[in-house]
C-alpha atoms as a PDB file:
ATOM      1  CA  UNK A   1     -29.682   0.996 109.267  1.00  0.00           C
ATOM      2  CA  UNK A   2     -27.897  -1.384 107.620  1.00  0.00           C
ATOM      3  CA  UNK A   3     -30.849  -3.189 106.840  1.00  0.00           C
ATOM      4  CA  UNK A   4     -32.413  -0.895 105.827  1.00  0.00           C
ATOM      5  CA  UNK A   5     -29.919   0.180 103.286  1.00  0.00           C
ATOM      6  CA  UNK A   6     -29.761  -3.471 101.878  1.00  0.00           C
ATOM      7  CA  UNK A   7     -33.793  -3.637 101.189  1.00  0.00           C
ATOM      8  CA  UNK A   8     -33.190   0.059  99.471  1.00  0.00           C
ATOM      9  CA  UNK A   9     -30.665  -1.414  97.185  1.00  0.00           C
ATOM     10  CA  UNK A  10     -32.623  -4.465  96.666  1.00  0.00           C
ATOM     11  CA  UNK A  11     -35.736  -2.269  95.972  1.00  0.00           C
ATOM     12  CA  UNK A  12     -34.120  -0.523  93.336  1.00  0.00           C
ATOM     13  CA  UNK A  13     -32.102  -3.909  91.524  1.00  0.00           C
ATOM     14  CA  UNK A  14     -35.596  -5.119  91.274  1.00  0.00           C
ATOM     15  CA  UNK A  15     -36.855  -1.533  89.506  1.00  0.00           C
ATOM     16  CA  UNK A  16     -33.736  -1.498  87.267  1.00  0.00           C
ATOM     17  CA  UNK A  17     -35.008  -4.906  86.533  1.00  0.00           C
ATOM     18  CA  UNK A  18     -38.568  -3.832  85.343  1.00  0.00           C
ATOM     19  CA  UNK A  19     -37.119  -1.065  83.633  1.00  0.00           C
ATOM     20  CA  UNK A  20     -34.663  -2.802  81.160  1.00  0.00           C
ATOM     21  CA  UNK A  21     -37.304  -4.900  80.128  1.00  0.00           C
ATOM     22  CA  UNK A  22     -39.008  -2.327  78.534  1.00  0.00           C
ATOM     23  CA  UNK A  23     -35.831  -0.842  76.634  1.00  0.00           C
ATOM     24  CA  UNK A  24     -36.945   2.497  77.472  1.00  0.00           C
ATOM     25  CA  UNK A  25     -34.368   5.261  76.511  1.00  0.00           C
ATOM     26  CA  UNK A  26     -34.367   8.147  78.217  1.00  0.00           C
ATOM     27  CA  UNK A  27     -34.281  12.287  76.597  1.00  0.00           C
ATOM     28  CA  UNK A  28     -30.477  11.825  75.415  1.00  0.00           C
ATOM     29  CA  UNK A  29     -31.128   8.129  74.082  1.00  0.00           C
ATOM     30  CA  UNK A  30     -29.445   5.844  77.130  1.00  0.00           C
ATOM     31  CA  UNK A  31     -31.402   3.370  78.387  1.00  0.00           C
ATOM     32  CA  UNK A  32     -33.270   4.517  81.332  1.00  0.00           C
ATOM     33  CA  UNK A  33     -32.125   1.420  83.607  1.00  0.00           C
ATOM     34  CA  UNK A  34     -28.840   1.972  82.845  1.00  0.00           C
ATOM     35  CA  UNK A  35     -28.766   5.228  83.915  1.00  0.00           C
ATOM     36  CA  UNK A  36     -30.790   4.081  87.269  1.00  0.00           C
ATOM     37  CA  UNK A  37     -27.408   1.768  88.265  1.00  0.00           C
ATOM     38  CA  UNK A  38     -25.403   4.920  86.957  1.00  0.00           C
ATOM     39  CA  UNK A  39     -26.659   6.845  89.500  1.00  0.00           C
ATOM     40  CA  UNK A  40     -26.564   4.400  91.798  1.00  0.00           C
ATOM     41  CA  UNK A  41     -22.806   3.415  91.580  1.00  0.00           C
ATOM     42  CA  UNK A  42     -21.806   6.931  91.549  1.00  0.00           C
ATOM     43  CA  UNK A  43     -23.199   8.236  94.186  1.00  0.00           C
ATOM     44  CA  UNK A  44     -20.477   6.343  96.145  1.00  0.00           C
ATOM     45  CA  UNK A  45     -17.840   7.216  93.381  1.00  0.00           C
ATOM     46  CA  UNK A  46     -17.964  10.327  91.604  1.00  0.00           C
ATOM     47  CA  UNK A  47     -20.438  13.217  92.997  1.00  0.00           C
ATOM     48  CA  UNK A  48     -20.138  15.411  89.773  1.00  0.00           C
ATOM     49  CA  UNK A  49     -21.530  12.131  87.231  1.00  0.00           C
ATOM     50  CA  UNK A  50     -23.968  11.220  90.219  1.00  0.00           C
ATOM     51  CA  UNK A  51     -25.661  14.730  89.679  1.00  0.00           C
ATOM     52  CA  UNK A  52     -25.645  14.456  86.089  1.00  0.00           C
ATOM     53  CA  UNK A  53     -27.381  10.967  86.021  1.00  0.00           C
ATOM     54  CA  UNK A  54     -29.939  12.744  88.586  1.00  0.00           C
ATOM     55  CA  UNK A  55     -29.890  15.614  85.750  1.00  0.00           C
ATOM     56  CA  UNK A  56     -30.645  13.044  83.410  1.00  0.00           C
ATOM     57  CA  UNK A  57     -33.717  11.680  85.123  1.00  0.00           C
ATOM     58  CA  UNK A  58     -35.197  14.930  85.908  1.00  0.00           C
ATOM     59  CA  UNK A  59     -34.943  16.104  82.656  1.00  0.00           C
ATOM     60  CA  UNK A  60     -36.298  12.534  81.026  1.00  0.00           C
ATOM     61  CA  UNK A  61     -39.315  13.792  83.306  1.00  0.00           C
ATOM     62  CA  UNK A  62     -38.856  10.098  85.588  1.00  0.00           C
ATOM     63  CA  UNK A  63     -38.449  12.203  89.043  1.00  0.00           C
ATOM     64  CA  UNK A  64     -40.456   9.376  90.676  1.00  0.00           C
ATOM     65  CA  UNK A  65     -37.324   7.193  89.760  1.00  0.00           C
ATOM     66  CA  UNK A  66     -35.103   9.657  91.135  1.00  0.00           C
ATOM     67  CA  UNK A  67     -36.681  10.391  93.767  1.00  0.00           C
ATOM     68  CA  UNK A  68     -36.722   6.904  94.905  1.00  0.00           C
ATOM     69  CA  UNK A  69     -33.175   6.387  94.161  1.00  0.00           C
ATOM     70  CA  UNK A  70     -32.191   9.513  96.166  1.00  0.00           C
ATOM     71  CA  UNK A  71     -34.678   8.187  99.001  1.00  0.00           C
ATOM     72  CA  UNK A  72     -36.217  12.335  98.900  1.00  0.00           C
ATOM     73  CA  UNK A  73     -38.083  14.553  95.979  1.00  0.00           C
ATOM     74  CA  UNK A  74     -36.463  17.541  94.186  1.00  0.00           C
ATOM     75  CA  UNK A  75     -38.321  20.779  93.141  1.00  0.00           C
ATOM     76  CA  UNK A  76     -35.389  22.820  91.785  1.00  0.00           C
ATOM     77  CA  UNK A  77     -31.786  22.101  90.660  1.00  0.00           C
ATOM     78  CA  UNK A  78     -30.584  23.166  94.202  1.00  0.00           C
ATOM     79  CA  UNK A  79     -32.875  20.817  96.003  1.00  0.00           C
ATOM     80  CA  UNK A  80     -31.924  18.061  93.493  1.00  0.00           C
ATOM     81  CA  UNK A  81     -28.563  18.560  93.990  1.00  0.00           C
ATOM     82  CA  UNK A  82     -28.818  18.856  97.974  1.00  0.00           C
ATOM     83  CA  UNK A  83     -30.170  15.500  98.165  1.00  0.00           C
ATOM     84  CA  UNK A  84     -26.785  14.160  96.212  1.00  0.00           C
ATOM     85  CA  UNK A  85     -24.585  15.569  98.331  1.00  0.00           C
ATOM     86  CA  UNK A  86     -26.640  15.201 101.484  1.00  0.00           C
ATOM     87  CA  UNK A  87     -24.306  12.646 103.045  1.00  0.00           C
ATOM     88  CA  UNK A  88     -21.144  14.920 101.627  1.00  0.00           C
ATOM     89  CA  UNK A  89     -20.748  17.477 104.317  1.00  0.00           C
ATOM     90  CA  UNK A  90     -20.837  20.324 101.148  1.00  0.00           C
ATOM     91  CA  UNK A  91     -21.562  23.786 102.058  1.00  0.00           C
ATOM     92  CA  UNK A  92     -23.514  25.326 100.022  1.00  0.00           C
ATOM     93  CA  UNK A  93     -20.444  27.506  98.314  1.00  0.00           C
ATOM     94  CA  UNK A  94     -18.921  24.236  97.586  1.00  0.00           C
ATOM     95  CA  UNK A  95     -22.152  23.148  95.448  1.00  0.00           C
ATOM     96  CA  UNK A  96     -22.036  26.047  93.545  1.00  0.00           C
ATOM     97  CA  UNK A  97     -19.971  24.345  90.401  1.00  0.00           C
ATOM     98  CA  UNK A  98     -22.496  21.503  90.534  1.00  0.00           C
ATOM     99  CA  UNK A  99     -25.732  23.978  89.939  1.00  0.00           C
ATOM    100  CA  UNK A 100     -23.738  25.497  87.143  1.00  0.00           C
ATOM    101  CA  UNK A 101     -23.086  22.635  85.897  1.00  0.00           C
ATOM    102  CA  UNK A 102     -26.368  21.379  85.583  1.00  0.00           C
ATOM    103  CA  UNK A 103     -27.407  24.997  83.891  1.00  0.00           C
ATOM    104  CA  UNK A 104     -25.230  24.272  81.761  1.00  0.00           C
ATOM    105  CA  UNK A 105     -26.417  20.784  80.501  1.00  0.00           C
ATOM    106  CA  UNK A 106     -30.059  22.242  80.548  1.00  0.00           C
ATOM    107  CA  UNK A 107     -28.506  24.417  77.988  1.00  0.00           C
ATOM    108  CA  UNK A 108     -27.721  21.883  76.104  1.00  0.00           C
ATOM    109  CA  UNK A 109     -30.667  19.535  76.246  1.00  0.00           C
ATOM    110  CA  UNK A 110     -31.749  17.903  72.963  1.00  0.00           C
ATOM    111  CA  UNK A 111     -28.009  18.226  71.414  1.00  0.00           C
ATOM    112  CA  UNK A 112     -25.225  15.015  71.367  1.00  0.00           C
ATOM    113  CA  UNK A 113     -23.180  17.224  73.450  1.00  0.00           C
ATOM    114  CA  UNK A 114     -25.322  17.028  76.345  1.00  0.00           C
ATOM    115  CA  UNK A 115     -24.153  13.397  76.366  1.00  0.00           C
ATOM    116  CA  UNK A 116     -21.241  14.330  78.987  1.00  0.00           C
ATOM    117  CA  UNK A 117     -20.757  11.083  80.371  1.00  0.00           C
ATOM    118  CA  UNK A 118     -20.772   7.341  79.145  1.00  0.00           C
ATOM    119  CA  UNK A 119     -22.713   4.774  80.795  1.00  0.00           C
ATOM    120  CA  UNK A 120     -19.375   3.135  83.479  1.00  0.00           C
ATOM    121  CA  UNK A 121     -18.905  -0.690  82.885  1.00  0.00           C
ATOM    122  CA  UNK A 122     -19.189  -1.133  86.469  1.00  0.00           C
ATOM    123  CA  UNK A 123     -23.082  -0.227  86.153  1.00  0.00           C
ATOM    124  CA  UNK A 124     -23.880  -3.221  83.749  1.00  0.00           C
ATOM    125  CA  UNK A 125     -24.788  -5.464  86.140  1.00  0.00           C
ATOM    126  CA  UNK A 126     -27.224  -8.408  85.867  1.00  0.00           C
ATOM    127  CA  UNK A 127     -30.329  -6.983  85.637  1.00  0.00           C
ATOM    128  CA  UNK A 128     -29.529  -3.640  83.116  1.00  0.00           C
ATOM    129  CA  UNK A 129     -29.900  -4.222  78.977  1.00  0.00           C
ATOM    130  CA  UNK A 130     -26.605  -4.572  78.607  1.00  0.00           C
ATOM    131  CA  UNK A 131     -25.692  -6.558  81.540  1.00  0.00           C
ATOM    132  CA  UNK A 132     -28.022  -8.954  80.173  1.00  0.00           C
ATOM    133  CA  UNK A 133     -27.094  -8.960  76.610  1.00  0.00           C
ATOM    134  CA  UNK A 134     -24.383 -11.836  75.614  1.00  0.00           C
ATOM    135  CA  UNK A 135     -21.003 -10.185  74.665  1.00  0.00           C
ATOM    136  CA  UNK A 136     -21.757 -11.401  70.973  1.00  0.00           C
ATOM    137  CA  UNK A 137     -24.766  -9.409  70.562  1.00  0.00           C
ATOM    138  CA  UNK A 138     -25.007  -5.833  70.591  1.00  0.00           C
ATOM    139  CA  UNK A 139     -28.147  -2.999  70.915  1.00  0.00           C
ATOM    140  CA  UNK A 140     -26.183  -0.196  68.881  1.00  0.00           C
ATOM    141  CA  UNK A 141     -29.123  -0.254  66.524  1.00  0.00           C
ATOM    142  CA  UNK A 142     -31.744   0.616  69.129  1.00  0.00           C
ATOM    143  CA  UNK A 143     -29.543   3.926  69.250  1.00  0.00           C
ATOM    144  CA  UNK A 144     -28.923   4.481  65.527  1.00  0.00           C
ATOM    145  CA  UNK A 145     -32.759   4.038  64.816  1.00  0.00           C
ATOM    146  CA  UNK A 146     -34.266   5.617  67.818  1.00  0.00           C
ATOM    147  CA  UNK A 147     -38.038   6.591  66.443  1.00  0.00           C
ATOM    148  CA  UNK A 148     -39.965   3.404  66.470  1.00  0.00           C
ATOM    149  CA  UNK A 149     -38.367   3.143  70.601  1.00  0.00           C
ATOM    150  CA  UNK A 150     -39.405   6.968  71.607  1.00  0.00           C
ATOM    151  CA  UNK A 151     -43.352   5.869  71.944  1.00  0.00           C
ATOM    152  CA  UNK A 152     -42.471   3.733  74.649  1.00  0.00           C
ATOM    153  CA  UNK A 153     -40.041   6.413  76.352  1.00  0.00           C
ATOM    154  CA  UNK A 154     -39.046   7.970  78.961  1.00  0.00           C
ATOM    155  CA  UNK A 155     -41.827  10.127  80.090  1.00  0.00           C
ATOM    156  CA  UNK A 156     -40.619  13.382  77.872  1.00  0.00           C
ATOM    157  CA  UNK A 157     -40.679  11.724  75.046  1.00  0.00           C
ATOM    158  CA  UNK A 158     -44.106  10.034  75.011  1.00  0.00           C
ATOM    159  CA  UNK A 159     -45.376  13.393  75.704  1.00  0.00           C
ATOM    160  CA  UNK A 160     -43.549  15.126  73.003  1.00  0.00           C
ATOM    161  CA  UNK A 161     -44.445  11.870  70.281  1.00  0.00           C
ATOM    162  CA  UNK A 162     -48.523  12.624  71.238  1.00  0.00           C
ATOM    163  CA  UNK A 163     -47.893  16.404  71.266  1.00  0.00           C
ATOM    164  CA  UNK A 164     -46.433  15.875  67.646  1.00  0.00           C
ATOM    165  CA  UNK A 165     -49.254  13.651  66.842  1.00  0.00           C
ATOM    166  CA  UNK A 166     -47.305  10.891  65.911  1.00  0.00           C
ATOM    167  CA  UNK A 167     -47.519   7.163  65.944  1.00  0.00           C
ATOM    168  CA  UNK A 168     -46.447   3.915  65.462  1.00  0.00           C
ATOM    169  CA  UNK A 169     -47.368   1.922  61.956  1.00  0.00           C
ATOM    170  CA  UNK A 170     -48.721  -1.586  63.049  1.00  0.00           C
ATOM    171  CA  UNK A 171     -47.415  -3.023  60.295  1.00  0.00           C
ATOM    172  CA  UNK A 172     -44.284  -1.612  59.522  1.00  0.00           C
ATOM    173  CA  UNK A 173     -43.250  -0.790  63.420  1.00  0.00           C
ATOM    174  CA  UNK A 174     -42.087   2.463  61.858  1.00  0.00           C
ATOM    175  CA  UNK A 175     -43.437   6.171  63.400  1.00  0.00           C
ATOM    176  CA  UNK A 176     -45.860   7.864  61.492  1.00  0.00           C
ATOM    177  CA  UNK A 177     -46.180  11.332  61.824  1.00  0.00           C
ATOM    178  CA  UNK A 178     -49.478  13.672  60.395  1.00  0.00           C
ATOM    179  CA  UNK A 179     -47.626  14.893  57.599  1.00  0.00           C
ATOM    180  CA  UNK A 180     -44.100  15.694  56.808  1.00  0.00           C
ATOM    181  CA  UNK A 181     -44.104  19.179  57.794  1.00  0.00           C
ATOM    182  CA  UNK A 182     -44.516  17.945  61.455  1.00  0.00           C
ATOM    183  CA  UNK A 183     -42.074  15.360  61.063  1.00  0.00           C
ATOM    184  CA  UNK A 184     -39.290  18.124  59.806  1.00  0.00           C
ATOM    185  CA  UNK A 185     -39.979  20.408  62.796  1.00  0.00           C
ATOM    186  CA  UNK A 186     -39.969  17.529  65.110  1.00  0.00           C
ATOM    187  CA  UNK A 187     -36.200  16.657  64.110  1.00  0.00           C
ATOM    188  CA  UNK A 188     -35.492  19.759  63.968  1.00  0.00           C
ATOM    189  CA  UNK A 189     -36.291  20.695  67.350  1.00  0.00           C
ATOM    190  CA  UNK A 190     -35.316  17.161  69.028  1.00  0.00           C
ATOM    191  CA  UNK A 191     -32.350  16.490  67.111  1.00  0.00           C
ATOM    192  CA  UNK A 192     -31.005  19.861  66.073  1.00  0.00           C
ATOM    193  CA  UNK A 193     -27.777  19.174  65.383  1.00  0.00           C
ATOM    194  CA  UNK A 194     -27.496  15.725  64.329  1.00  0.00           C
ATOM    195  CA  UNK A 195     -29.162  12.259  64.111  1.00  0.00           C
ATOM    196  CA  UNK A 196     -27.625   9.248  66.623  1.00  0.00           C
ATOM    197  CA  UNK A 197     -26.888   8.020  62.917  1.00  0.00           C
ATOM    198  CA  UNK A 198     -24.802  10.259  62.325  1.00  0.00           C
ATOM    199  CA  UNK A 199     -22.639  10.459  65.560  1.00  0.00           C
ATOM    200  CA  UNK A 200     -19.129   9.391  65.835  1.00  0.00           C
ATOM    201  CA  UNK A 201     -19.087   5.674  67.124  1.00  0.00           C
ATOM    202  CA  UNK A 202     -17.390   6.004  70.515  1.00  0.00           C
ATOM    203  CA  UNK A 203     -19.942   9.079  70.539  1.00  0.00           C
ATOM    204  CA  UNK A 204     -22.909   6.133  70.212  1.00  0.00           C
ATOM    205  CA  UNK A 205     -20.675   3.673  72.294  1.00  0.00           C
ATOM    206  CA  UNK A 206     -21.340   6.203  75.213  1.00  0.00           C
ATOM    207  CA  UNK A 207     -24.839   4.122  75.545  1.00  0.00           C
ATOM    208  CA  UNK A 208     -25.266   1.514  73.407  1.00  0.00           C
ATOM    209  CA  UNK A 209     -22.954  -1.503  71.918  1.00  0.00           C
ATOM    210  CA  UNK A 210     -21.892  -4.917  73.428  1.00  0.00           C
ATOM    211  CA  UNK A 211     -23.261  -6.822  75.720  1.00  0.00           C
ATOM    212  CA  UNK A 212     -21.906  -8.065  78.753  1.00  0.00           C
ATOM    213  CA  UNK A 213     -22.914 -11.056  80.185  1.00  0.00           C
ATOM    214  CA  UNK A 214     -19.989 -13.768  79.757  1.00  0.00           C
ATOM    215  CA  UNK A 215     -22.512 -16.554  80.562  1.00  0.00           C
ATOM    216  CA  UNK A 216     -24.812 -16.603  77.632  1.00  0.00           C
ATOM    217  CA  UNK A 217     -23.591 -16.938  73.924  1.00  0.00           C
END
């Protein structure tokens, strides 16, 4: 078992690894292999932030991911939940804050305040953006100009960029979409109440900011 449990975790360091070389951001703009050791450290830590990294998997559309993580496939919020707590003993009365919990972050899906948690220090291993990224350098930009990033996406928002019909420029690296009309009603819808811009800075600090790898400069 134990073995067993060690090639798991090492399975997963080396998909956290793939990820974060991609810089892929997931639906509420963290970077998708940060939120892969998220999940991973709290699962042993804190049950209620374990289910809303799982949350925020499901609803980036990466299910595969979490389903690997969680070592078992979801098809509603109860099932997702049930394979959290599966090691927890919970009855199902005890889960019941957890699956209104998560209707309540689906109701607030596309907003900055579905941001409920910040990406824990502890998860920045070697291996994740930020664990990798010298403590004199920092990504915050990647999260203040998200467009020209959504393209390569989680899988909700590559769907929703060639739903909207929009593109990257070659030459500028900037998105293009058909005509302005479509880009209004596609920040409008995706970003209804404000731009990452625009957010408060511990707000953006939630995902983005500092490296924090001590060995390179």
């Amino acid at each position: 078992m134990n073995n067993e449990r060690a090639a798991h975790k090492s399975d997963l360091r080396r998909l956290i690894s793939v990820i974060s070389c991609t810089m892929t951001l997931t639906r509420h703009l963290y970077e998708l292999d940060e939120v892969v050791a998220s999940l991973q450290l709290c699962l042993g830590t804190d049950l209620r932030a374990a289910i809303f990294w799982t949350w925020e998997l499901v609803i980036s559309e990466e299910i595969e991911i979490a389903g690997s993580i969680l070592s078992g496939m979801g098809s509603s919020p109860a099932s997702w939940i049930d394979l959290v707590c599966r090691d927890t003993g919970l009855t199902a009365s005890q889960k019941k804050p957890y699956l209104k919990a998560w209707a309540d972050w689906t109701a607030m899906a596309s907003t900055r305040a579905a941001r409920v948690y910040a990406i824990p220090v502890e998860a920045l291993h070697s291996g994740t953006t930020r664990g990798d990224l010298a403590t004199t350098y920092t990504n915050i930009d990647e999260l203040r100009e998200p467009l020209p990033l959504l393209p390569q996406g989680c899988r909700w928002w590559r769907r929703v960029i060639a739903g909207a019909g929009a593109r990257l420029d070659p030459h500028t690296g900037g998105l293009v979409f058909p005509n302005d009309a479509k880009m209004e009603a596609f920040m409008e819808m995706h970003f209804p109440t404000d731009i990452p811009d625009e957010w408060s800075l511990a707000d953006q600090q939630k995902s983005h900011g500092r490296g924090y790898c001590t060995s390179k400069s």
